[in-house]
Protein backbone atom coordinates (compact mmCIF):
# COMPACT_ATOMS: atom_id res chain seq x y z
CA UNK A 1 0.00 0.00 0.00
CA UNK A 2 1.36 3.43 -1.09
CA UNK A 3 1.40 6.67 1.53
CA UNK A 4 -1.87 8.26 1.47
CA UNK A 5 -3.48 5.16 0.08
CA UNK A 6 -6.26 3.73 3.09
CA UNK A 7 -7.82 0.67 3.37
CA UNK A 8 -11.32 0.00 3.35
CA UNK A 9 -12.40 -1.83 6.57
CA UNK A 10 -12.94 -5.10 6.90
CA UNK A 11 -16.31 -5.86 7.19
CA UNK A 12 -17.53 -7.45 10.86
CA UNK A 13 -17.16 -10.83 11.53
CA UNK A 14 -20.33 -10.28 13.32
CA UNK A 15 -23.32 -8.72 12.94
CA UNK A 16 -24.01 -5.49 13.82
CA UNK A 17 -26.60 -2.92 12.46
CA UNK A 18 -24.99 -0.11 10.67
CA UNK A 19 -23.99 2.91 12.49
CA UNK A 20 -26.17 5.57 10.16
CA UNK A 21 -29.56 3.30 11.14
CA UNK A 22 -31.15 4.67 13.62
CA UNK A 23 -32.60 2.39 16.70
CA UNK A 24 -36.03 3.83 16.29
CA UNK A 25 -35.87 2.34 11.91
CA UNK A 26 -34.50 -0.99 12.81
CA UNK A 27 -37.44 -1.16 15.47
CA UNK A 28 -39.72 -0.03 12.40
CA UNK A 29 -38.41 -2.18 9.75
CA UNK A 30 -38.02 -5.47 12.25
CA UNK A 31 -41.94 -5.96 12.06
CA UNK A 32 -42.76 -5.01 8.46
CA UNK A 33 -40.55 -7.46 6.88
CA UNK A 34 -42.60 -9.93 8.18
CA UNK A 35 -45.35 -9.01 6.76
CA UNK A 36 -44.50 -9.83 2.89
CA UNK A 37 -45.22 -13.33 1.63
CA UNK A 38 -43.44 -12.26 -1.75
CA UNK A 39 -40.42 -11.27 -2.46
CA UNK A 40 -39.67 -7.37 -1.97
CA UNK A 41 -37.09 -4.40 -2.99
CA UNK A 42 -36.42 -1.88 -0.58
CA UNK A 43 -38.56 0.68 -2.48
CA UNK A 44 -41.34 -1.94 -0.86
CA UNK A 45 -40.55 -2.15 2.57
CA UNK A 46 -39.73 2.23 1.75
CA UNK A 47 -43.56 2.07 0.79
CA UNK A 48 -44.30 0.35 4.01
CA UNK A 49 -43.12 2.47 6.37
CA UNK A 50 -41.98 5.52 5.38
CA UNK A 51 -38.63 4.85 6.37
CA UNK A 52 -35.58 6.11 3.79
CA UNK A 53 -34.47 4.30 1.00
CA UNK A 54 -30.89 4.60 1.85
CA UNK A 55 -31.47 3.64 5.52
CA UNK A 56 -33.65 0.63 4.62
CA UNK A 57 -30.82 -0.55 2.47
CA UNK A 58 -28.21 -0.11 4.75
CA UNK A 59 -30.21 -2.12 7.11
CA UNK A 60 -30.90 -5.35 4.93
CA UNK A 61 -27.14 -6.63 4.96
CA UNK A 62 -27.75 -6.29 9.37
CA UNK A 63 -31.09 -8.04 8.87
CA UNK A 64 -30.20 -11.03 6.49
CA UNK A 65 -27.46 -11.71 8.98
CA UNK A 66 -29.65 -12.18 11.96
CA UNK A 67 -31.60 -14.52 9.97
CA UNK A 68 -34.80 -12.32 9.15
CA UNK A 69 -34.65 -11.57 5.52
CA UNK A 70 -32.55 -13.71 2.93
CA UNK A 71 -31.20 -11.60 -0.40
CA UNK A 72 -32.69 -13.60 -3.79
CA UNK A 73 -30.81 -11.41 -5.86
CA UNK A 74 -27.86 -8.74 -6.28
CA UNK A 75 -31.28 -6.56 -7.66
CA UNK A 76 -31.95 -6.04 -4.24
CA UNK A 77 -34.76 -8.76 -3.88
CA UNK A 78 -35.46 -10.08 -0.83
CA UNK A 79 -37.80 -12.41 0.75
CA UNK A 80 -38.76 -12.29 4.58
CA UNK A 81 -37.72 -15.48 6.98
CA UNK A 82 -40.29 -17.90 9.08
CA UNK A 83 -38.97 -16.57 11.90
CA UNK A 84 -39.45 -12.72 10.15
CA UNK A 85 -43.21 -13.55 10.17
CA UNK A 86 -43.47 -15.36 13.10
CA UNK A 87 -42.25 -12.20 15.15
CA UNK A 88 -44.61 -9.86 12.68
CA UNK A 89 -47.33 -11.84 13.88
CA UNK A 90 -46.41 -11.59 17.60
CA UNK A 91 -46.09 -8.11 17.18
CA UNK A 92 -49.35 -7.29 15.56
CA UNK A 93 -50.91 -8.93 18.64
CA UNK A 94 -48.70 -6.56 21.22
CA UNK A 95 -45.32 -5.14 20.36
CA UNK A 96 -44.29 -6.78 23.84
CA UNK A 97 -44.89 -9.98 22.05
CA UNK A 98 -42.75 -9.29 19.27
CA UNK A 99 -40.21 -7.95 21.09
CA UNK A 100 -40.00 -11.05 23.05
CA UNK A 101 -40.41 -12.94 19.63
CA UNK A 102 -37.43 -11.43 18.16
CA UNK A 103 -35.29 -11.73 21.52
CA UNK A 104 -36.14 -15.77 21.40
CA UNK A 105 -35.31 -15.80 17.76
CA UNK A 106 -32.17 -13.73 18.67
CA UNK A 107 -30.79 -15.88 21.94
CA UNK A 108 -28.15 -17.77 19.69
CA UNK A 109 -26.75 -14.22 18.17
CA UNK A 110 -23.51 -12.39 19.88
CA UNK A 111 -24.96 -9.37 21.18
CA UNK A 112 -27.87 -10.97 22.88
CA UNK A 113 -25.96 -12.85 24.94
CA UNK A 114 -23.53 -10.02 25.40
CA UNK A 115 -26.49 -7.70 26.68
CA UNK A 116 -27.55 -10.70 28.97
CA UNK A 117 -24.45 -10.99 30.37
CA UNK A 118 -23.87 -7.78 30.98
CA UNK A 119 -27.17 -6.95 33.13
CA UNK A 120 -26.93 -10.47 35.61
């Protein structure tokens, strides 16, 4: 590598939602992806919710890892998980329920146990 010349960082071995996605758009798009039975482009789930385009797509890549949305193609298609509609469902009946949902779908991820650790 040449002076001046920087590289571009490695991308995380684990996931981790992107640092320009807000808390309160993850918590918005969690929910909605659930709710397609067809595959969808992020001008869908944009529809949806009203959240940003850019946003939603810098979220997908954080979703698909933990297992709630799988990428069809490099066209930006995706389709939403069991376990994506399972925790829709949940949350349509009380966000409570979905939160606990997604925190039962999430025990086997990093940061859940993490967080868990860190509050016993």
């Amino acid at each position: 590598m040449t002076k001046g010349q920087h590289r571009s960082p490695e991308p995380p071995a684990k996931p981790v939602p992107h640092d320009r996605v807000t808390t309160p758009v993850l918590v918005e798009l969690i929910p909605s992806v659930g709710r397609f039975a067809e595959p969808f482009r992020v001008d869908d789930l944009h529809a949806m919710t009203g959240a940003g385009q850019w946003a939603i797509g810098l979220a997908m890549k954080f979703l698909a890892d933990c297992g709630l949305v799988r990428k069809l193609s490099g066209r930006g298609i995706y389709e939403s998980t069991r376990t994506a509609q399972e925790i829709t469902l949940a949350w349509d009946k009380d966000p409570e329920d979905g939160m606990r949902a997604l925190r039962n779908a999430w025990d086997r991820l990093w940061f859940v146990g993490g967080i868990t650790q860190a509050h016993t």
